[in-house]
C-alpha atoms as a PDB file:
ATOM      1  CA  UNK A   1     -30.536 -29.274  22.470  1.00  0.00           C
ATOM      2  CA  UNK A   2     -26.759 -30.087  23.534  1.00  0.00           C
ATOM      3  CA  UNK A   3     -25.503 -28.752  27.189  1.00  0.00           C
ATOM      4  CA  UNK A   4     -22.971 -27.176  25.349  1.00  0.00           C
ATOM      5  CA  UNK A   5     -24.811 -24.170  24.243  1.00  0.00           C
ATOM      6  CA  UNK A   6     -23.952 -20.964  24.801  1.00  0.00           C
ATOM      7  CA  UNK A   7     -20.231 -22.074  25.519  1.00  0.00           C
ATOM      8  CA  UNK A   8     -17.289 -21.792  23.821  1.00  0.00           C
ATOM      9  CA  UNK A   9     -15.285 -24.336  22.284  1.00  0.00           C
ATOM     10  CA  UNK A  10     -11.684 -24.779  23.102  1.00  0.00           C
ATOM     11  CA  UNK A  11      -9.681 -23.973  19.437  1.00  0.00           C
ATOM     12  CA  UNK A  12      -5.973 -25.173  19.002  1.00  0.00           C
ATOM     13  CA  UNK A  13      -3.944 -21.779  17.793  1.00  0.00           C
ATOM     14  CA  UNK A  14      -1.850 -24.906  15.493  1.00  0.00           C
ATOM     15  CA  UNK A  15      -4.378 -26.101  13.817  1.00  0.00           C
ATOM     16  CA  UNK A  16      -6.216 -24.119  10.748  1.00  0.00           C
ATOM     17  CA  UNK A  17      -9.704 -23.570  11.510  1.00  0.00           C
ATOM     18  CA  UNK A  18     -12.503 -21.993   9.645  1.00  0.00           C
ATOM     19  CA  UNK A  19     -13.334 -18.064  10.288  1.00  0.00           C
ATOM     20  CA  UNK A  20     -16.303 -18.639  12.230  1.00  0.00           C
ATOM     21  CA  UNK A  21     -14.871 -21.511  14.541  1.00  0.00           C
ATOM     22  CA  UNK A  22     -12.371 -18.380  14.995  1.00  0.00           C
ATOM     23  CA  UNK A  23     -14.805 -16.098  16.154  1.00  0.00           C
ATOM     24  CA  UNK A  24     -17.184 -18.739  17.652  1.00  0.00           C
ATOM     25  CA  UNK A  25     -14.586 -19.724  20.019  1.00  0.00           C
ATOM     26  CA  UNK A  26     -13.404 -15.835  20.844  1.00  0.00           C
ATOM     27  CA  UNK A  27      -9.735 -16.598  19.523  1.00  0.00           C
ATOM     28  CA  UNK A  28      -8.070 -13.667  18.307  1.00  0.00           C
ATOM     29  CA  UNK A  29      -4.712 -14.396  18.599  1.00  0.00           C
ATOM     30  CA  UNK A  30      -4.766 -15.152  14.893  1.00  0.00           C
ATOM     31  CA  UNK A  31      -5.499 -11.791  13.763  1.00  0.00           C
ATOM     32  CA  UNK A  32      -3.812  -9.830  16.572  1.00  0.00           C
ATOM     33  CA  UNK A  33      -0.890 -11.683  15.339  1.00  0.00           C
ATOM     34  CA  UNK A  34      -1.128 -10.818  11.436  1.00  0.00           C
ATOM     35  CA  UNK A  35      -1.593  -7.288  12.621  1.00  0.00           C
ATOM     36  CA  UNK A  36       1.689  -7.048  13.996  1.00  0.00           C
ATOM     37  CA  UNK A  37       3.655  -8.832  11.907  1.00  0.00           C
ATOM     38  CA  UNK A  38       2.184  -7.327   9.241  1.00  0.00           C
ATOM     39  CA  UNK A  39       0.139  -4.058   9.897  1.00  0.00           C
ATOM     40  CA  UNK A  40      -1.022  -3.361   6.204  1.00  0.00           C
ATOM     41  CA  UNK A  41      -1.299  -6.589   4.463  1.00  0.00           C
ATOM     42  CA  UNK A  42       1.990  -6.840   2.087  1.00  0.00           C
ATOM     43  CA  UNK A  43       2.893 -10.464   2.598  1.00  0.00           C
ATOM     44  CA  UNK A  44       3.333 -11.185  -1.196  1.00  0.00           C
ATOM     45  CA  UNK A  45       5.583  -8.030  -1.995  1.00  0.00           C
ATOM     46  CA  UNK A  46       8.934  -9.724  -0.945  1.00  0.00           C
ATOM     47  CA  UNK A  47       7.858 -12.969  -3.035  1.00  0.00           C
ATOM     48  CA  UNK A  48       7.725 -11.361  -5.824  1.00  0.00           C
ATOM     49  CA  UNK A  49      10.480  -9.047  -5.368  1.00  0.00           C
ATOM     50  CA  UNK A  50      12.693 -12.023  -4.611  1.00  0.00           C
ATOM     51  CA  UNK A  51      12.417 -12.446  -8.118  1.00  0.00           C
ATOM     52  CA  UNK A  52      12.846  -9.009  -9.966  1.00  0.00           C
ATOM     53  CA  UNK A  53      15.471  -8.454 -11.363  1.00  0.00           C
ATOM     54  CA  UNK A  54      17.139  -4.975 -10.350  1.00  0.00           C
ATOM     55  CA  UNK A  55      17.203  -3.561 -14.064  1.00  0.00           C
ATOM     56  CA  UNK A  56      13.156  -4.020 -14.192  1.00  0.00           C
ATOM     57  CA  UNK A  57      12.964  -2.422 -11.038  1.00  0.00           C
ATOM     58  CA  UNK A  58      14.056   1.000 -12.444  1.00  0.00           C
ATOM     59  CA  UNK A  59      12.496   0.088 -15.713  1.00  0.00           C
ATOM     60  CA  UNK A  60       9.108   0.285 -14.036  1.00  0.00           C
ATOM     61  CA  UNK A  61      10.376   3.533 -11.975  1.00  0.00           C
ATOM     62  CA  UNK A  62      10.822   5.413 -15.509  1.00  0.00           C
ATOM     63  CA  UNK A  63       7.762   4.436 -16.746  1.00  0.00           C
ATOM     64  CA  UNK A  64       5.966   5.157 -14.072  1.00  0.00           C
ATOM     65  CA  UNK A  65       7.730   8.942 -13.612  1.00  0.00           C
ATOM     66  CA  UNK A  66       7.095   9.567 -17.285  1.00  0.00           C
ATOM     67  CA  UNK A  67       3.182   8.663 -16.954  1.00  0.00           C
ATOM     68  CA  UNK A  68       3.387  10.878 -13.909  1.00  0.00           C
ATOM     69  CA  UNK A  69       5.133  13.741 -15.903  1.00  0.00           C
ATOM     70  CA  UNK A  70       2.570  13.567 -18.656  1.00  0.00           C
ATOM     71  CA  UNK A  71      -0.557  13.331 -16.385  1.00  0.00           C
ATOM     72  CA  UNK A  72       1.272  16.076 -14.417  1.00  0.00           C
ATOM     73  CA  UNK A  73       1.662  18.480 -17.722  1.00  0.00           C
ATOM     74  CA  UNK A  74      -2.189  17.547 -18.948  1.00  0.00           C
ATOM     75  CA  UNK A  75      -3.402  18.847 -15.781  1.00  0.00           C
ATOM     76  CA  UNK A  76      -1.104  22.065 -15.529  1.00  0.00           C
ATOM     77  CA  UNK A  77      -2.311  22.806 -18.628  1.00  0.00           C
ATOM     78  CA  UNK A  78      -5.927  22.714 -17.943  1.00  0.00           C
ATOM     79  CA  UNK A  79      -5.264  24.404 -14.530  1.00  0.00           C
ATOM     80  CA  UNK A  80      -3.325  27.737 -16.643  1.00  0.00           C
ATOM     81  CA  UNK A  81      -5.817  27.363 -19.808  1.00  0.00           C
ATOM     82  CA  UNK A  82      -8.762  27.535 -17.825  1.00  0.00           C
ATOM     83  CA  UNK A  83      -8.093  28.626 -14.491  1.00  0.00           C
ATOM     84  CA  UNK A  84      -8.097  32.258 -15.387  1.00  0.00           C
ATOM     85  CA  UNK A  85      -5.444  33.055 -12.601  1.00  0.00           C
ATOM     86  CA  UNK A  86      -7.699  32.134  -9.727  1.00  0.00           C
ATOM     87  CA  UNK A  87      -5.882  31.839  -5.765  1.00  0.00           C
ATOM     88  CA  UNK A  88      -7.548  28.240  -5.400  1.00  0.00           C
ATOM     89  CA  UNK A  89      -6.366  26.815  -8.528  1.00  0.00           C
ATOM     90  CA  UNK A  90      -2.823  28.209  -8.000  1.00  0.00           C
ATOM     91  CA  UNK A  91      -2.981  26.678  -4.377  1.00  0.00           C
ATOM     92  CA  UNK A  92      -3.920  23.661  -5.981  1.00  0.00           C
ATOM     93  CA  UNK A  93      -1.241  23.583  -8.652  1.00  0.00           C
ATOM     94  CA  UNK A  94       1.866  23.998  -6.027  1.00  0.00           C
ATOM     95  CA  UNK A  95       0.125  21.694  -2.887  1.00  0.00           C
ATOM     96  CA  UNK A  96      -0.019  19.131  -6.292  1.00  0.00           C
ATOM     97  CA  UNK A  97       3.318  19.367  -7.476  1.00  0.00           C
ATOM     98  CA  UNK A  98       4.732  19.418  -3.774  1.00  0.00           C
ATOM     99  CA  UNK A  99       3.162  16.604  -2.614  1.00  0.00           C
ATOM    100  CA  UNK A 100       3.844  15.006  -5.865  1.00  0.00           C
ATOM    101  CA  UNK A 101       7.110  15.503  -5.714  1.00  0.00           C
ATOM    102  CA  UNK A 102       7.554  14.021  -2.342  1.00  0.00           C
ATOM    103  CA  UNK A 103       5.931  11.062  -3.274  1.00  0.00           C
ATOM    104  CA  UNK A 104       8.522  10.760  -6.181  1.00  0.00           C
ATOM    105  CA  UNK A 105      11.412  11.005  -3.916  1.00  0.00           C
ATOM    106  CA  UNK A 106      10.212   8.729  -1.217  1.00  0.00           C
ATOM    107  CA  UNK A 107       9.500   5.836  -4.431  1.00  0.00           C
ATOM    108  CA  UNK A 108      12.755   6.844  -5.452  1.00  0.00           C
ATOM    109  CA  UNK A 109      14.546   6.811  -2.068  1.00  0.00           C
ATOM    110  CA  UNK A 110      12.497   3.057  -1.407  1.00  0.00           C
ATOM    111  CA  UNK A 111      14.206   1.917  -4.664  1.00  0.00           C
ATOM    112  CA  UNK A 112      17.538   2.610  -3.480  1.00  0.00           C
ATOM    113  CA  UNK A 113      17.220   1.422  -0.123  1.00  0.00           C
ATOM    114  CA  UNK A 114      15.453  -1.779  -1.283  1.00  0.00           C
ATOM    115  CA  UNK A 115      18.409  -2.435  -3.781  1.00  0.00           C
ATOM    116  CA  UNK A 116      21.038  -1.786  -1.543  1.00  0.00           C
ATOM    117  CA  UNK A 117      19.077  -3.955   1.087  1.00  0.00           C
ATOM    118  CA  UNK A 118      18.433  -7.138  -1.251  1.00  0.00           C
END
């Protein structure tokens, strides 16, 4: 057996080392470090928005509002057809289109401020 068990071994932050020579050695500096730079993960997004053009950008904001609007229909019909005027599918129809619309707005208002921003 070596002397050195049970120690840790001294890891450069510089240099790239494996996950478990991370966690072997008790360095966390690495992840504590993506965390706040980067709380959720989205390192590719400005990449690849570098590269959109502006036009495509609201291209994909149609398309995606008019799969909402149809999805959105389908289901308020099912909810009135079969519903049969019930208090909890009416509460679910308006906390649906509220929140729906929200999210709609805020995608919209991220579109402009990402536009005027790039």
């Amino acid at each position: 057996m070596s002397s050195k068990a049970g120690k840790f071994k001294r890891v450069n932050p510089y240099v790239v080392h494996s996950r478990r020579d991370r966690f072997v050695s008790g360095d966390k500096s690495w992840y504590n470090n993506t965390k706040m730079n980067n709380p959720i993960g989205l390192d590719f997004l400005p990449v690849i928005l570098a590269h959109v053009n502006r036009g495509t950008i609201w291209w994909v904001f149609v398309f995606v509002c008019v799969l909402f609007a149809v999805f959105s229909s389908v289901l308020i019909f099912h909810w009135e057809r079969y519903g049969r005027n019930n208090p909890k599918v009416i509460l679910a129809e308006i906390v649906y289109l509220v929140v729906s619309v929200e999210i709609v707005s805020l995608a919209y208002s991220s579109i402009i401020a990402f536009i005027n921003h790039a």
